[in-house]
N, C-alpha and C. Protein backbone atom coordinates (compact mmCIF):
# COMPACT_ATOMS: atom_id res chain seq x y z
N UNK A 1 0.85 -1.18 0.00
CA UNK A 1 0.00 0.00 0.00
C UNK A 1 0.90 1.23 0.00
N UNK A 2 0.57 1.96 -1.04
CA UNK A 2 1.18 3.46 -0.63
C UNK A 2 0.61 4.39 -1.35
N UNK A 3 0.77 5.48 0.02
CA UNK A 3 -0.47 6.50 -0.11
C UNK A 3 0.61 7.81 0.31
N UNK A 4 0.91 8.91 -0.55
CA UNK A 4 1.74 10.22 -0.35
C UNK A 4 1.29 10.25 1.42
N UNK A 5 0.52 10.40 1.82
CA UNK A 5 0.55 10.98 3.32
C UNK A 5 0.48 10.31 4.28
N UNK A 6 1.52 9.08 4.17
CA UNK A 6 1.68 8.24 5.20
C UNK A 6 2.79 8.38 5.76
N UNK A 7 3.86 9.28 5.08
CA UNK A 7 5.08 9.83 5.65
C UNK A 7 4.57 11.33 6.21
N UNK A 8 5.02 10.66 7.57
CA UNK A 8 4.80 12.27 8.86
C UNK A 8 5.02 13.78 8.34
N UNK A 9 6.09 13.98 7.81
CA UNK A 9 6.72 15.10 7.08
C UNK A 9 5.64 15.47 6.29
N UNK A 10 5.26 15.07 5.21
CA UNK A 10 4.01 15.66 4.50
C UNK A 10 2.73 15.75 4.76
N UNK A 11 2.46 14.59 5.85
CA UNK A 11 1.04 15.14 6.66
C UNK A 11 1.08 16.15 7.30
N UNK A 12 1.64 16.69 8.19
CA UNK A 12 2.55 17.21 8.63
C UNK A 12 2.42 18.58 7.94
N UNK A 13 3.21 18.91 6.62
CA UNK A 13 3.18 19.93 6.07
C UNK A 13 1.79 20.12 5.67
N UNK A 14 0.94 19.47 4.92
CA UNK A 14 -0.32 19.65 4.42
C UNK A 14 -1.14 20.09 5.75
N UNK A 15 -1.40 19.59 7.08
CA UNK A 15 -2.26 20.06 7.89
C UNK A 15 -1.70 21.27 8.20
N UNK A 16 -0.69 21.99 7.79
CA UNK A 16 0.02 23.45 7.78
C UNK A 16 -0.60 24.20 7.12
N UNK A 17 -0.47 23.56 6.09
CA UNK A 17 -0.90 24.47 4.95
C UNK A 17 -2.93 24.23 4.82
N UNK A 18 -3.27 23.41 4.77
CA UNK A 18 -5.01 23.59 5.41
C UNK A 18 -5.40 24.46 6.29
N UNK A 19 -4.23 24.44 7.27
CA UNK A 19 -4.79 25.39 8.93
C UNK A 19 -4.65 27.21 8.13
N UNK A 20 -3.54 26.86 7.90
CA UNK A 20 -2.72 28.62 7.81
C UNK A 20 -2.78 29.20 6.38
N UNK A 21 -3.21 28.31 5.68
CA UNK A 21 -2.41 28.66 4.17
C UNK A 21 -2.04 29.06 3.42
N UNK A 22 -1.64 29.76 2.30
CA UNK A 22 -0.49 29.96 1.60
C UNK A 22 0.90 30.24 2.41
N UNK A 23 1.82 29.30 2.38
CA UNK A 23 3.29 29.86 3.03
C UNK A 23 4.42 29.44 2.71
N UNK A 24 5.60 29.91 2.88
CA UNK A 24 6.55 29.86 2.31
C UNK A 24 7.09 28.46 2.81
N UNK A 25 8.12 27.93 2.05
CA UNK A 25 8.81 27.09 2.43
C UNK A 25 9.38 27.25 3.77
N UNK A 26 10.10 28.74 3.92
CA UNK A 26 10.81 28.89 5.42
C UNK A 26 9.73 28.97 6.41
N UNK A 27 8.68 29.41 5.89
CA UNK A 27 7.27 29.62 7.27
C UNK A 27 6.89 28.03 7.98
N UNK A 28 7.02 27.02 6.59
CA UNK A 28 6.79 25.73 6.67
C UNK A 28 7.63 25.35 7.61
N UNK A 29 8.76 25.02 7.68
CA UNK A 29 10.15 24.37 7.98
C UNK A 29 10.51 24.93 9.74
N UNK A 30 10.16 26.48 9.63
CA UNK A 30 10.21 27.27 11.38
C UNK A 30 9.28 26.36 11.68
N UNK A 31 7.82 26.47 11.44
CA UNK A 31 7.03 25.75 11.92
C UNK A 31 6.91 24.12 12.27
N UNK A 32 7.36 23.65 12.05
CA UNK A 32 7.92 21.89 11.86
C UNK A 32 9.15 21.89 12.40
N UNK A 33 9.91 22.51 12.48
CA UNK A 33 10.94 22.58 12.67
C UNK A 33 11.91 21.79 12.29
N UNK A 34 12.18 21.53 11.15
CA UNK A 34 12.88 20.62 10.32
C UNK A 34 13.37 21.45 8.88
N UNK A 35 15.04 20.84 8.36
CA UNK A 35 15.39 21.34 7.61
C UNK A 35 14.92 21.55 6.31
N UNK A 36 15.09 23.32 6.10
CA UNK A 36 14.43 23.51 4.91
C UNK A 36 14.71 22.69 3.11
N UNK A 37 15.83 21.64 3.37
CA UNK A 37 16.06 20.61 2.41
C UNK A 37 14.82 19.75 2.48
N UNK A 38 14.62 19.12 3.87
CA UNK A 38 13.78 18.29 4.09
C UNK A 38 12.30 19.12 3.65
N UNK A 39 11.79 19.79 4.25
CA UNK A 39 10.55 20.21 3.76
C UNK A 39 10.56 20.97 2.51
N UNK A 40 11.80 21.21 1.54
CA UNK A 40 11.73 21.21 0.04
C UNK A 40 11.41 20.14 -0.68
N UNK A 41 12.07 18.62 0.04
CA UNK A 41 11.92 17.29 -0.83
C UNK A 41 10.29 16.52 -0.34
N UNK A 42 10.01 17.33 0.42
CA UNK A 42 8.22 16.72 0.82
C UNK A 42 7.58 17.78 0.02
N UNK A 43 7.90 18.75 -0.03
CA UNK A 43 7.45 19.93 -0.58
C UNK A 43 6.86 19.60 -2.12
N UNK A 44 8.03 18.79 -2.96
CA UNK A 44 8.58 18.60 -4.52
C UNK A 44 7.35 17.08 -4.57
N UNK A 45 7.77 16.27 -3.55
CA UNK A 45 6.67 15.21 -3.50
C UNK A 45 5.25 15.32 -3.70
N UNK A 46 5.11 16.46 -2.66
CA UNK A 46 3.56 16.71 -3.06
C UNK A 46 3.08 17.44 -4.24
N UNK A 47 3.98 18.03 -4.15
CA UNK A 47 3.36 18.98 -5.62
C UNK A 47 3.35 17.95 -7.03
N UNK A 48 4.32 17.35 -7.12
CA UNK A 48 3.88 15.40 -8.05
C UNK A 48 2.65 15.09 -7.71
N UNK A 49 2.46 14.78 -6.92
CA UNK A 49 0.94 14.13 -6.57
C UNK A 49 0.05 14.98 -6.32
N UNK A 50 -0.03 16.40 -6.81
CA UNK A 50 -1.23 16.97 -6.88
C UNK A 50 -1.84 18.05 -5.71
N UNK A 51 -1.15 17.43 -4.56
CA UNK A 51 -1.72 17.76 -3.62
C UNK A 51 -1.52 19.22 -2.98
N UNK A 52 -0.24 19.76 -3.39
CA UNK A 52 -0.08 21.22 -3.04
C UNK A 52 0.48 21.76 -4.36
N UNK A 53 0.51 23.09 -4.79
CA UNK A 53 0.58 23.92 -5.89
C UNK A 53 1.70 25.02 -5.48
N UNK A 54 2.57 25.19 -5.87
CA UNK A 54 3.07 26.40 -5.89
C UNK A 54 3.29 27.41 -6.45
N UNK A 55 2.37 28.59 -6.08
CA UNK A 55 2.67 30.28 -6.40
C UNK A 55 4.07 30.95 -7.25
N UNK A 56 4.16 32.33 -7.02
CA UNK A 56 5.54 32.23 -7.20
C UNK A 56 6.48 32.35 -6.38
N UNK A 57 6.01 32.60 -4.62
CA UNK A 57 6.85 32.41 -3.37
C UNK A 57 6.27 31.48 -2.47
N UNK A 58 5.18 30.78 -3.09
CA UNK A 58 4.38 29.67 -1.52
C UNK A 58 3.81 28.91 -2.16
N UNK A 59 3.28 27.69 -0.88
CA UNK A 59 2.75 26.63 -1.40
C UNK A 59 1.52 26.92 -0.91
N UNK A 60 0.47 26.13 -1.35
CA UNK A 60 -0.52 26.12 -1.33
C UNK A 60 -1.53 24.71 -1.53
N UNK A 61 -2.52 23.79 -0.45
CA UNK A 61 -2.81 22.57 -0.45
C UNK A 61 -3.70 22.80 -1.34
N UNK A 62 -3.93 21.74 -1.80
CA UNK A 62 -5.68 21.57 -2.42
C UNK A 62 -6.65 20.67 -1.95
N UNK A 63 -7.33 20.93 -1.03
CA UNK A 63 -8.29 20.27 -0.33
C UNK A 63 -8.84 19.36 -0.96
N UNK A 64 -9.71 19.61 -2.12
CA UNK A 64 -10.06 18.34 -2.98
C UNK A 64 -9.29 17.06 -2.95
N UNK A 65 -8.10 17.34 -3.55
CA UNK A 65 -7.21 16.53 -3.50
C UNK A 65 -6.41 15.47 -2.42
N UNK A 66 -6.67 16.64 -1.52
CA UNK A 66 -6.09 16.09 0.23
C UNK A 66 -7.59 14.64 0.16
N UNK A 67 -8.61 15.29 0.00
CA UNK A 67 -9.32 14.66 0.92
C UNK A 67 -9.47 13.20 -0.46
N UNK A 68 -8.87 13.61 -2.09
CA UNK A 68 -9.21 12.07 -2.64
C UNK A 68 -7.91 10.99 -1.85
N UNK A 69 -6.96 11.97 -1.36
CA UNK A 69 -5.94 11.03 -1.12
C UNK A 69 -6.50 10.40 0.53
N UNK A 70 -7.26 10.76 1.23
CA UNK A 70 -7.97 10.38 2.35
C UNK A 70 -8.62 9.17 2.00
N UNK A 71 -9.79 9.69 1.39
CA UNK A 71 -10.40 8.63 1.23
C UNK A 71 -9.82 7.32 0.57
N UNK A 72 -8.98 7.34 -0.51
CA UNK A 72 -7.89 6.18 -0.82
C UNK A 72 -7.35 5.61 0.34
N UNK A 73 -6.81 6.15 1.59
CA UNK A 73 -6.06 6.45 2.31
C UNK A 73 -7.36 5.31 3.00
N UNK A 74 -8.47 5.46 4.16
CA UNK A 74 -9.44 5.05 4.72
C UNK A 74 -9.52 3.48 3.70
N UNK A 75 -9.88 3.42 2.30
CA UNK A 75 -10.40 2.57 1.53
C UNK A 75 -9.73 1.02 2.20
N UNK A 76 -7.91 1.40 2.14
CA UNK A 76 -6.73 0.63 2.28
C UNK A 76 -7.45 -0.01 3.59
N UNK A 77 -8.40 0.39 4.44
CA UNK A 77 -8.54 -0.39 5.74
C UNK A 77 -9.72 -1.63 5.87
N UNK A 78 -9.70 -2.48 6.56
CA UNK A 78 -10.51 -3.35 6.49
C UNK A 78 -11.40 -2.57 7.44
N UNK A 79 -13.07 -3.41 7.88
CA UNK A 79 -13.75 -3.05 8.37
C UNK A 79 -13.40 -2.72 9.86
N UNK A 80 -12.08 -2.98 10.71
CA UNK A 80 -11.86 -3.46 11.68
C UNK A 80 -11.06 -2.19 11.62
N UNK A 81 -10.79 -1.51 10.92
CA UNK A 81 -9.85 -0.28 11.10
C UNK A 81 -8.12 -0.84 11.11
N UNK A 82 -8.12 -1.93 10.17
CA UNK A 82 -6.61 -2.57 10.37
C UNK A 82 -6.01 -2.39 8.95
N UNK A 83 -5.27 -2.05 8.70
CA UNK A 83 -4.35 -1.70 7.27
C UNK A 83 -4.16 -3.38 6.91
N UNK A 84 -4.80 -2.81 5.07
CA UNK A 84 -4.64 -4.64 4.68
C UNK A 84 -3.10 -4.00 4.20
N UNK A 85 -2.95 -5.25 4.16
CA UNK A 85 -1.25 -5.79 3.72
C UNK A 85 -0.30 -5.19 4.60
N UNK A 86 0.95 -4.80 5.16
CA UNK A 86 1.67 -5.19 6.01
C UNK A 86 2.18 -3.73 6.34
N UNK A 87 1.85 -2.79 5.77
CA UNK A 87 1.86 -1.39 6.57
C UNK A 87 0.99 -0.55 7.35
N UNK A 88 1.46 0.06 8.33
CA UNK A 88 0.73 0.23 9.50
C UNK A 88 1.01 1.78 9.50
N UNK A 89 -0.10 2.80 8.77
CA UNK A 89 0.37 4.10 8.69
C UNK A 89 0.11 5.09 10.63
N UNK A 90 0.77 5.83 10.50
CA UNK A 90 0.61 6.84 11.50
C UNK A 90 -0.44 7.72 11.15
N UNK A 91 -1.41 8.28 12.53
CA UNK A 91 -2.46 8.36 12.63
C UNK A 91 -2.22 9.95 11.69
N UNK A 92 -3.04 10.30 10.98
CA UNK A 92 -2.99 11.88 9.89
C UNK A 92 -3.62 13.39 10.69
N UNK A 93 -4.60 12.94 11.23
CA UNK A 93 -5.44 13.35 12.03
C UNK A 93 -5.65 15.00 11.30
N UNK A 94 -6.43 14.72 10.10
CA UNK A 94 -6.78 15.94 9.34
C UNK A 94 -8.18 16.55 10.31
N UNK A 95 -8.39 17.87 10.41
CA UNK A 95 -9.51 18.30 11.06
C UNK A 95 -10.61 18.31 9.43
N UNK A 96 -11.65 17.81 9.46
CA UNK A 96 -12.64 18.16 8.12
C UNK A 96 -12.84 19.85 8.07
N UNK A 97 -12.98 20.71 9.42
CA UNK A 97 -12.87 21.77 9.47
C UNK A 97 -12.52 22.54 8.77
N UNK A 98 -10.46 22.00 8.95
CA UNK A 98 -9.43 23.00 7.96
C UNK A 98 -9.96 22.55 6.69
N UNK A 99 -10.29 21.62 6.34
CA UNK A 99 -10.14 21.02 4.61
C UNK A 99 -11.35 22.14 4.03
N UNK A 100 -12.55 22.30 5.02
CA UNK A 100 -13.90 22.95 4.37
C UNK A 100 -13.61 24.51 4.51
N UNK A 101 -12.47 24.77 5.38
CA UNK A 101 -12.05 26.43 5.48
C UNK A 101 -11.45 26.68 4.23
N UNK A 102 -10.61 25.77 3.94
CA UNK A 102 -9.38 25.96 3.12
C UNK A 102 -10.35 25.88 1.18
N UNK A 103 -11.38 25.35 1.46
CA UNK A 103 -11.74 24.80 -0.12
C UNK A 103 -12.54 26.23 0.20
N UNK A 104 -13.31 27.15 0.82
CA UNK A 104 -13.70 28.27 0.69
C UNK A 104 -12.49 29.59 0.75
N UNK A 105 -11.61 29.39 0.47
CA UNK A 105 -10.61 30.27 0.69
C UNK A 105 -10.95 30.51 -1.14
């Protein structure tokens, strides 16, 4: 199974960018507190998969998108809430809130 937001770093950045959004790479990286290499190469990831866009100084999520990669994300589980096949993702814990703030922005 693999799903872009099962690595911490980009959940991580995306519930950043839902809560606060549009921001710079360095706004990202203070905030997380992790090197601005590192949240450039999650940065470059997501924007492949759709999920954030970048301006001509910031990124920016796309909710739609967040939430098809969710629901893919949910699908992967059996009825029991147990990940089929042999990965065991960390909990994402998106608020529906930010996603419905952020798609009216």
């Amino acid at each position: 199974m693999s799903n872009i937001l099962m690595n911490r770093t980009r959940s991580q950045i995306i519930r950043f960018l839902l809560k606060n959004g549009p921001s710079t790479c360095g706004q990202i990286g203070i905030e997380l507190q992790a090197s601005p290499s590192s949240i450039r190469r999650q940065l470059n990831a997501l924007r492949e998969s759709g999920l954030v866009r970048r301006t001509s100084t910031q990124f920016v999520a796309s909710p739609e998108q967040v939430q098809r990669q969710l629901d893919a994300l949910a699908a992967s589980f059996d009825g029991g809430g147990h990940a089929v096949g042999s990965c065991k993702p960390h909990e994402l814990r998106l608020d529906p809130d930010d996603l419905r703030a952020t798609a009216q922005r």
